[in-house]
Protein backbone atom coordinates (compact mmCIF):
# COMPACT_ATOMS: atom_id res chain seq x y z
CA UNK A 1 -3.19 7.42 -4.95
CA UNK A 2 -2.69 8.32 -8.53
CA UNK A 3 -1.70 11.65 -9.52
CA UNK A 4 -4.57 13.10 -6.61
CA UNK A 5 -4.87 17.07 -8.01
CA UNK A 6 -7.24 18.46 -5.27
CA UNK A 7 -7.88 21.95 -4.27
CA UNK A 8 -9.64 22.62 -0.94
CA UNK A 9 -11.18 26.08 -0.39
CA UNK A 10 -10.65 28.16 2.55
CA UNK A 11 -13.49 27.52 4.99
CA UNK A 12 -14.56 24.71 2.54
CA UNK A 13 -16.09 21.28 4.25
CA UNK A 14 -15.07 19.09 1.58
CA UNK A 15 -15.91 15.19 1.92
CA UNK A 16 -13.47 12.35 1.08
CA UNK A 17 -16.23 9.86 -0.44
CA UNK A 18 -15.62 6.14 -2.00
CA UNK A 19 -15.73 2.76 -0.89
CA UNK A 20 -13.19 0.91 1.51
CA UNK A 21 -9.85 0.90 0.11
CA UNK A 22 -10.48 3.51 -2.32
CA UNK A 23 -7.85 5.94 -0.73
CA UNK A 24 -10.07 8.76 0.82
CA UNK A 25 -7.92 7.86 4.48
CA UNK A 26 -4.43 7.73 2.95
CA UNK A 27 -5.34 11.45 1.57
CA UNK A 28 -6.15 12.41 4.78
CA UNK A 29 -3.26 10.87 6.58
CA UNK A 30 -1.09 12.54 3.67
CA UNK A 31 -2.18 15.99 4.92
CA UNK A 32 -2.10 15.24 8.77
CA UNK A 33 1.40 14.41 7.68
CA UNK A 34 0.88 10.29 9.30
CA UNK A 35 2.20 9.59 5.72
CA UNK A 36 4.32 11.07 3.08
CA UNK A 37 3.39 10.91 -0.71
CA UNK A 38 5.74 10.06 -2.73
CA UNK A 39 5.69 12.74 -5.19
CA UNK A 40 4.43 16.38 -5.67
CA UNK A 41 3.17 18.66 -3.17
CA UNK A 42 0.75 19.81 -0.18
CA UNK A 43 0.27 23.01 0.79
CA UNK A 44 -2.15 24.76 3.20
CA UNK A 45 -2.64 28.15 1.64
CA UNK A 46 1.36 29.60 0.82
CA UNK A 47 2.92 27.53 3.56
CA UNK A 48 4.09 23.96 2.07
CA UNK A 49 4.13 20.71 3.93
CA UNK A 50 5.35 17.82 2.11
CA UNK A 51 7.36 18.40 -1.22
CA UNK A 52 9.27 15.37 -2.48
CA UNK A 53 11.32 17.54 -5.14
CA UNK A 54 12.42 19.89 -2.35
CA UNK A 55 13.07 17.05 0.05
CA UNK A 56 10.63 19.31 2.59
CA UNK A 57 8.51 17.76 5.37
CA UNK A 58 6.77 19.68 7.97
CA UNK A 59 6.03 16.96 11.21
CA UNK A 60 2.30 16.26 12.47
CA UNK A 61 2.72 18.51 15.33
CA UNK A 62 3.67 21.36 13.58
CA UNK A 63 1.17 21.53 10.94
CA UNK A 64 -1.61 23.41 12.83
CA UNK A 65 -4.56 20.84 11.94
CA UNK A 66 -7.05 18.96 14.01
CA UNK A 67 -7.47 15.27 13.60
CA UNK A 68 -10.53 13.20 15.19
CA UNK A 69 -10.46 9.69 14.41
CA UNK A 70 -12.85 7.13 14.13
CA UNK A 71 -11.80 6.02 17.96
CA UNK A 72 -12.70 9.20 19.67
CA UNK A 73 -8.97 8.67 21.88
CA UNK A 74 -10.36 10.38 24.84
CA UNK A 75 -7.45 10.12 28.50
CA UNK A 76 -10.33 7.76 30.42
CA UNK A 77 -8.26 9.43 33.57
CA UNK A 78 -8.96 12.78 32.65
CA UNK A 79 -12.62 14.99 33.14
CA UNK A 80 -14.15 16.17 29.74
CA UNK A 81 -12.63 19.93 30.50
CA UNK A 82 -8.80 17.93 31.11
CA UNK A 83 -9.39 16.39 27.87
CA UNK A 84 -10.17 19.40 26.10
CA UNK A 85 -7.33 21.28 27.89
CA UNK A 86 -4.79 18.18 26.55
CA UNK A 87 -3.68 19.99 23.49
CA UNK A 88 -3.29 23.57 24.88
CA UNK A 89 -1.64 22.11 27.63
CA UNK A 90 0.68 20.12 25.20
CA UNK A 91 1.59 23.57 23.65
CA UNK A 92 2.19 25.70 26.90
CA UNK A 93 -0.84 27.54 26.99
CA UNK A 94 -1.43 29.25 30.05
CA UNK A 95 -3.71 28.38 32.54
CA UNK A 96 -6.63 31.50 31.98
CA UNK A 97 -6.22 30.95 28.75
CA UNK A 98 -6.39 27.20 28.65
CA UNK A 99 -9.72 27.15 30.55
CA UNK A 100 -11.31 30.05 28.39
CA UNK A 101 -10.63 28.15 25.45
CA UNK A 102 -12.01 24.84 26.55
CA UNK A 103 -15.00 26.09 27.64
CA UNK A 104 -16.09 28.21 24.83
CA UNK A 105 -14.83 25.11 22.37
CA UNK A 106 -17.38 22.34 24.91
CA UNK A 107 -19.93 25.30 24.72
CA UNK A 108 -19.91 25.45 20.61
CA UNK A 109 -20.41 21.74 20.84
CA UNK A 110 -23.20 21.81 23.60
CA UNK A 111 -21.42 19.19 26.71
CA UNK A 112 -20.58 22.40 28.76
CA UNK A 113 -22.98 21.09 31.62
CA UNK A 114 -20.46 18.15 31.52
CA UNK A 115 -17.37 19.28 32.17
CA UNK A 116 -16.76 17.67 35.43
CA UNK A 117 -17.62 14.25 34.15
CA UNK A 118 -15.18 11.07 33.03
CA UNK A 119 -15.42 9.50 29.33
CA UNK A 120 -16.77 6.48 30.97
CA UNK A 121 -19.95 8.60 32.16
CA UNK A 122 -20.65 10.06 28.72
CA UNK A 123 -22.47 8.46 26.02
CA UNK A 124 -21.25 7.78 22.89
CA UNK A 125 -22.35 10.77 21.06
CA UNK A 126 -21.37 12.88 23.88
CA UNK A 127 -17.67 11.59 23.54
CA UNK A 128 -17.61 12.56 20.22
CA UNK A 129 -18.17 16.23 20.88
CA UNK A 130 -15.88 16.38 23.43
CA UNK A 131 -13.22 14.83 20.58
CA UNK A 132 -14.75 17.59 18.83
CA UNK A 133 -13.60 20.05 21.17
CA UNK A 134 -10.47 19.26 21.98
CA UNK A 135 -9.56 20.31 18.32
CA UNK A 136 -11.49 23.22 18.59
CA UNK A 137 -9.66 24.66 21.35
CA UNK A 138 -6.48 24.23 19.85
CA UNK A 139 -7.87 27.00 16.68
CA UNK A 140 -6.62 24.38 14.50
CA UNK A 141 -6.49 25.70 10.49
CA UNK A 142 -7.84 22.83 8.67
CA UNK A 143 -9.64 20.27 10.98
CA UNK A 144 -9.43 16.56 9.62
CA UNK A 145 -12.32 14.23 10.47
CA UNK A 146 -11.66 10.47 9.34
CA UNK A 147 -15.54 8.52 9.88
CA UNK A 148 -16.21 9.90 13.06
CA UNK A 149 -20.04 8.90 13.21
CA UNK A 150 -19.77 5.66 11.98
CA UNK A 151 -19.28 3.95 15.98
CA UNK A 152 -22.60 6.03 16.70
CA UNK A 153 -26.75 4.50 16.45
CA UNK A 154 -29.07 5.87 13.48
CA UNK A 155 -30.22 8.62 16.05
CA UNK A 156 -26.91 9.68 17.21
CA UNK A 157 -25.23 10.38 13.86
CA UNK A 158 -28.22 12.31 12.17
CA UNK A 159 -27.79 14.35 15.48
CA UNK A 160 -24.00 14.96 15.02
CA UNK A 161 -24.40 15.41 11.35
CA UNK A 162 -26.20 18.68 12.15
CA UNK A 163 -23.98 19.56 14.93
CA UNK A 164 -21.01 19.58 12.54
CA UNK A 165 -23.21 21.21 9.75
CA UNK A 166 -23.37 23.97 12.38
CA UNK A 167 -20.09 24.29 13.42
CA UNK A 168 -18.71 24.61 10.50
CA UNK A 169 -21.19 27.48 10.16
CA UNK A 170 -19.86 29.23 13.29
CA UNK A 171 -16.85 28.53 13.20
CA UNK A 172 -15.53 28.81 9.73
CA UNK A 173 -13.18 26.18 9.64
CA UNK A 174 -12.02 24.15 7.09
CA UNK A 175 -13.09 20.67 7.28
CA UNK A 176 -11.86 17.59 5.54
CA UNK A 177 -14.55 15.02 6.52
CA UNK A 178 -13.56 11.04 5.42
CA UNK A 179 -16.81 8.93 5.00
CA UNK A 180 -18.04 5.79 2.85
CA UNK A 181 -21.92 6.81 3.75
CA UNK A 182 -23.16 9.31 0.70
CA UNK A 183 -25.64 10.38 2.78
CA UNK A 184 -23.58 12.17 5.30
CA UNK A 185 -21.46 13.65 2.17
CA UNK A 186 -24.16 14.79 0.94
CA UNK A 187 -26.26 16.59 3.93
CA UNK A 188 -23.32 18.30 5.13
CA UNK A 189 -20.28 19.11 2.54
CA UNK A 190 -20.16 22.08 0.68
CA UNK A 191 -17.74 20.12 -1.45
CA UNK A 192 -17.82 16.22 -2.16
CA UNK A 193 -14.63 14.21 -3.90
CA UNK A 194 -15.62 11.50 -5.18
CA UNK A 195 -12.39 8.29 -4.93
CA UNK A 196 -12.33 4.54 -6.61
CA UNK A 197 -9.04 2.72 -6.29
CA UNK A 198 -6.92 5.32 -5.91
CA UNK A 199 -8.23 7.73 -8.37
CA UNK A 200 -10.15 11.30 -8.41
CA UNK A 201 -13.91 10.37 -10.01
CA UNK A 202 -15.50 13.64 -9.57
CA UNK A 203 -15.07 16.92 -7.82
CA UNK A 204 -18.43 19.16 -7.40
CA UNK A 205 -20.98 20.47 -4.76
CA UNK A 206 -23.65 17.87 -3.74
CA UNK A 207 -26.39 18.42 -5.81
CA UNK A 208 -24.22 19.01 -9.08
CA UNK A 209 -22.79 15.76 -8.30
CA UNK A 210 -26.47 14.39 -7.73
CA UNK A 211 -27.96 16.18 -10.58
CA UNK A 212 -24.80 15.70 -13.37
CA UNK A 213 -22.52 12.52 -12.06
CA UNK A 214 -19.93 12.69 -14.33
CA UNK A 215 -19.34 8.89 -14.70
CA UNK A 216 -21.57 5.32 -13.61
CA UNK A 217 -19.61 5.07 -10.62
CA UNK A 218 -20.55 7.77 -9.23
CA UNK A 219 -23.87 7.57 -10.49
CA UNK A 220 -24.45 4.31 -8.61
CA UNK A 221 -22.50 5.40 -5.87
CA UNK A 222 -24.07 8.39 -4.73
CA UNK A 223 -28.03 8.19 -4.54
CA UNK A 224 -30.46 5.85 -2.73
CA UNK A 225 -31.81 3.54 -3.98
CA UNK A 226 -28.68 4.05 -6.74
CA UNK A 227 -29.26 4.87 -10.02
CA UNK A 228 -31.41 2.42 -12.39
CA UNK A 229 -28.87 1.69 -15.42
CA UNK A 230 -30.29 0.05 -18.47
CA UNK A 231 -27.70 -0.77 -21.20
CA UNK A 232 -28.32 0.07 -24.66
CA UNK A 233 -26.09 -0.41 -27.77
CA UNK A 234 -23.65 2.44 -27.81
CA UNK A 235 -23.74 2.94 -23.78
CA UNK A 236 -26.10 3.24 -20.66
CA UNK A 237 -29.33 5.16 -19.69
CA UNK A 238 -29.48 5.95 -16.24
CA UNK A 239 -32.78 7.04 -14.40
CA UNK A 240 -32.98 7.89 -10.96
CA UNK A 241 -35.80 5.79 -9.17
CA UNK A 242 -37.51 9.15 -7.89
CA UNK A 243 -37.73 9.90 -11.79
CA UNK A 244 -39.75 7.12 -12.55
CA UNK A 245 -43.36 7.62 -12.89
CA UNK A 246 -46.19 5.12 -12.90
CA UNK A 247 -49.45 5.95 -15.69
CA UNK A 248 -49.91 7.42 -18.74
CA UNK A 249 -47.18 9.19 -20.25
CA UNK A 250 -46.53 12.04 -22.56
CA UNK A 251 -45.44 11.01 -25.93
CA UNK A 252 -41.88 12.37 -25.87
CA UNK A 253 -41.25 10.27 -22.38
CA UNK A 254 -38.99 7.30 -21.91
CA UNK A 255 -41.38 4.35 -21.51
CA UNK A 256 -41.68 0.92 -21.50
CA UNK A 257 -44.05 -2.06 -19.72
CA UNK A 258 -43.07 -3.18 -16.25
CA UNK A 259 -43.68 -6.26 -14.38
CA UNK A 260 -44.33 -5.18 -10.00
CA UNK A 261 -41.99 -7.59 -8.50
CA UNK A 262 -42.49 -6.12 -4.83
CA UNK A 263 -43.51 -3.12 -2.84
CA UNK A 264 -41.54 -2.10 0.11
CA UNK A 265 -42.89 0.80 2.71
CA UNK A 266 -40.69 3.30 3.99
CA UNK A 267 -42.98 5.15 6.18
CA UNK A 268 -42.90 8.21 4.75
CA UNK A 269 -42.11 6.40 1.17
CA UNK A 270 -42.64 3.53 -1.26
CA UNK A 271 -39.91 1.61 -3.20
CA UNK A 272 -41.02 -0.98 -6.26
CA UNK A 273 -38.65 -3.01 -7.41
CA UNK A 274 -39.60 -3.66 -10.85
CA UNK A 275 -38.62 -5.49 -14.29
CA UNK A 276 -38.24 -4.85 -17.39
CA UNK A 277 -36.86 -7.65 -19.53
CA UNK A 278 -34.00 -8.42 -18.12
CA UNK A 279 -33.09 -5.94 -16.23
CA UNK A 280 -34.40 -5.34 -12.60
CA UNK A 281 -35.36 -1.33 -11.57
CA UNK A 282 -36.37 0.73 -8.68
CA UNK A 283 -38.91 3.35 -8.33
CA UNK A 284 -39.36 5.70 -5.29
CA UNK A 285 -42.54 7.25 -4.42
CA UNK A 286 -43.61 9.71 -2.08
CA UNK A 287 -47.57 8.96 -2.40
CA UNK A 288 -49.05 5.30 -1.84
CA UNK A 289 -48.38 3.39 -4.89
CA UNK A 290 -51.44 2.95 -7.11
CA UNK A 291 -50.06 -0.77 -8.11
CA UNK A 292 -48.87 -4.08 -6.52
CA UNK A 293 -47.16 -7.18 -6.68
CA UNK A 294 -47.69 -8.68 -9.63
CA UNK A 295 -49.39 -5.91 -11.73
CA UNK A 296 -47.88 -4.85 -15.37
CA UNK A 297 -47.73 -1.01 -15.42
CA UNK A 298 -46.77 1.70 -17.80
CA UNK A 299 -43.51 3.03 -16.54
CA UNK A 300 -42.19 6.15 -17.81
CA UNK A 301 -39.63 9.37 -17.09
CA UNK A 302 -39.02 12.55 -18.73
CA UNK A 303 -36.63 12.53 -21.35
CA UNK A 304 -34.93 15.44 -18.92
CA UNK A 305 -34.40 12.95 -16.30
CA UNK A 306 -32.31 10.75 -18.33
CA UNK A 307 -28.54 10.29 -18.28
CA UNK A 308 -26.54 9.21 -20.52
CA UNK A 309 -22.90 7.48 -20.46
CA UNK A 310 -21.04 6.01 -22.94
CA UNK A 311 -19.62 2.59 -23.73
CA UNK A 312 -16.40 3.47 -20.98
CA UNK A 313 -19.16 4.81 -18.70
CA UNK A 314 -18.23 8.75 -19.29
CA UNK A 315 -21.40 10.89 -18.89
CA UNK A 316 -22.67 12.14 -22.63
């Protein structure tokens, strides 16, 4: 990480975004306290955890977080209401209290019907709400999520995306959610950061980050299909495919012929994959294209769709 200045809101569900190796899961593991930076400070609210100039290090155990990994480390031994139980138990709790706890937490996450059931009889989404759960119960203050949907089918994660969506809703924790997929960042945070190679790219909610990326990586990285880039003499124009428009256009437009290289159904959509001299675009479209393969076609955007970034790929 490189000089990683990030402020998390209370009751914020902020998303670690990048690609592999970028450093979203050292961050994480920085605040669980599974490593130690090796300079400056983290603090949740006035309490501080790690400060290298103080020489002060608060353990795991102590720091009152939740972590789920991507391995959903359930005791195969144990029922889903023992699992859930393992932390409170861990920390003394007594036994009324234990119980009420893990069954309102397996109740917020909807597997209360089965609490008498082993790991091995649960299905792979219903693991991960009982992971789920067993940091719930514990009232953890910040709860630390590092790609928890990514062992789960298509189905399966768009279900648990709006699970968590709604947790976070009722419960009001604050959620630090690791992911490579954009999509998930996007659906669920309230707050997205942005990481390449170890540094801070952009910090902003979802659709400011969609609407105003603040450099090319993140334009390309976030959207799909990515962002069309054309380069130009002083920089890059980049169009989003849904921007692009097929027909006449007005006369203040961006526009130029296009050569239909293929059309590829969605279902529900249509992406063309375009060119234009050299370089190769996409368009999406909601409504069945009016061209095909093969076909030279006006393409055009509104000038208010373009975005500009200059020759070190800043946004203009």
């Amino acid at each position: 990480m490189k000089n990683l200045d990030l402020v998390i809101p209370d009751g914020a569900f902020m998303c670690l975004l990048g690609p592999s190796g970028c450093g979203k899961t050292t961050t994480l593991r920085m605040i669980a306290g599974l490593e130690q930076p090796t300079a400056g400070t983290i603090a949740v609210g006035d309490r501080v955890l790690d400060s290298v100039e103080q020489g002060l290090y608060v353990p795991p155990e102590k720091r009152q977080m939740g972590l789920v990994f991507q391995n959903y480390a359930l005791w195969p031994h144990l029922t889903v209401r023992g699992n859930t139980e393992f932390g409170l138990r861990m920390r003394k709790v007594p036994a009324p209290e234990r119980r009420a706890r893990a069954e309102a937490a397996l109740k917020m996450v909807h597997v209360e019907d089965a609490m008498d059931r082993y790991p091995s009889q649960l299905s792979g989404g219903q693991q991960q709400r009982v992971a789920l759960a067993r940091m719930l119960a514990v009232n953890p203050s910040v709860l630390l999520l590092d790609e928890p949907l990514s062992n789960l089918d298509a189905r399966l994660r768009l279900e648990m995306r709006a699970e968590l969506k709604r947790i976070h809703e009722e419960s009001g924790a604050t959620i630090v959610f690791v992911t490579h997929d954009q999509l998930e960042a996007m659906t669920m945070a309230t707050d997205v950061a942005v990481m390449e190679a170890g540094v801070l790219q952009q910090l902003a909610s979802p659709m400011e980050m969609y609407a105003r990326p603040a450099n090319r990586f993140v334009a390309e990285f976030v959207g799909s299909p990515p962002m069309n880039l054309i380069p130009g003499p002083p920089g890059t124009i980049g169009i989003r495919p849904e921007a692009l428009r097929i027909g006449d256009p007005p006369d203040d437009a961006w526009q130029h012929d296009a050569l239909v290289e293929a059309v590829l159904p969605a279902g529900s959509s249509w992406t063309l994959r375009l060119r234009v001299g050299d370089e190769e675009l996409f368009a999406l479209t909601y409504a069945p294209p009016s061209a095909g393969q093969g076909d030279v076609v006006r393409l055009w955007a509104p000038r208010k769709e373009l975005h500009l970034f200059d020759a070190e790929g800043r946004r203009v």
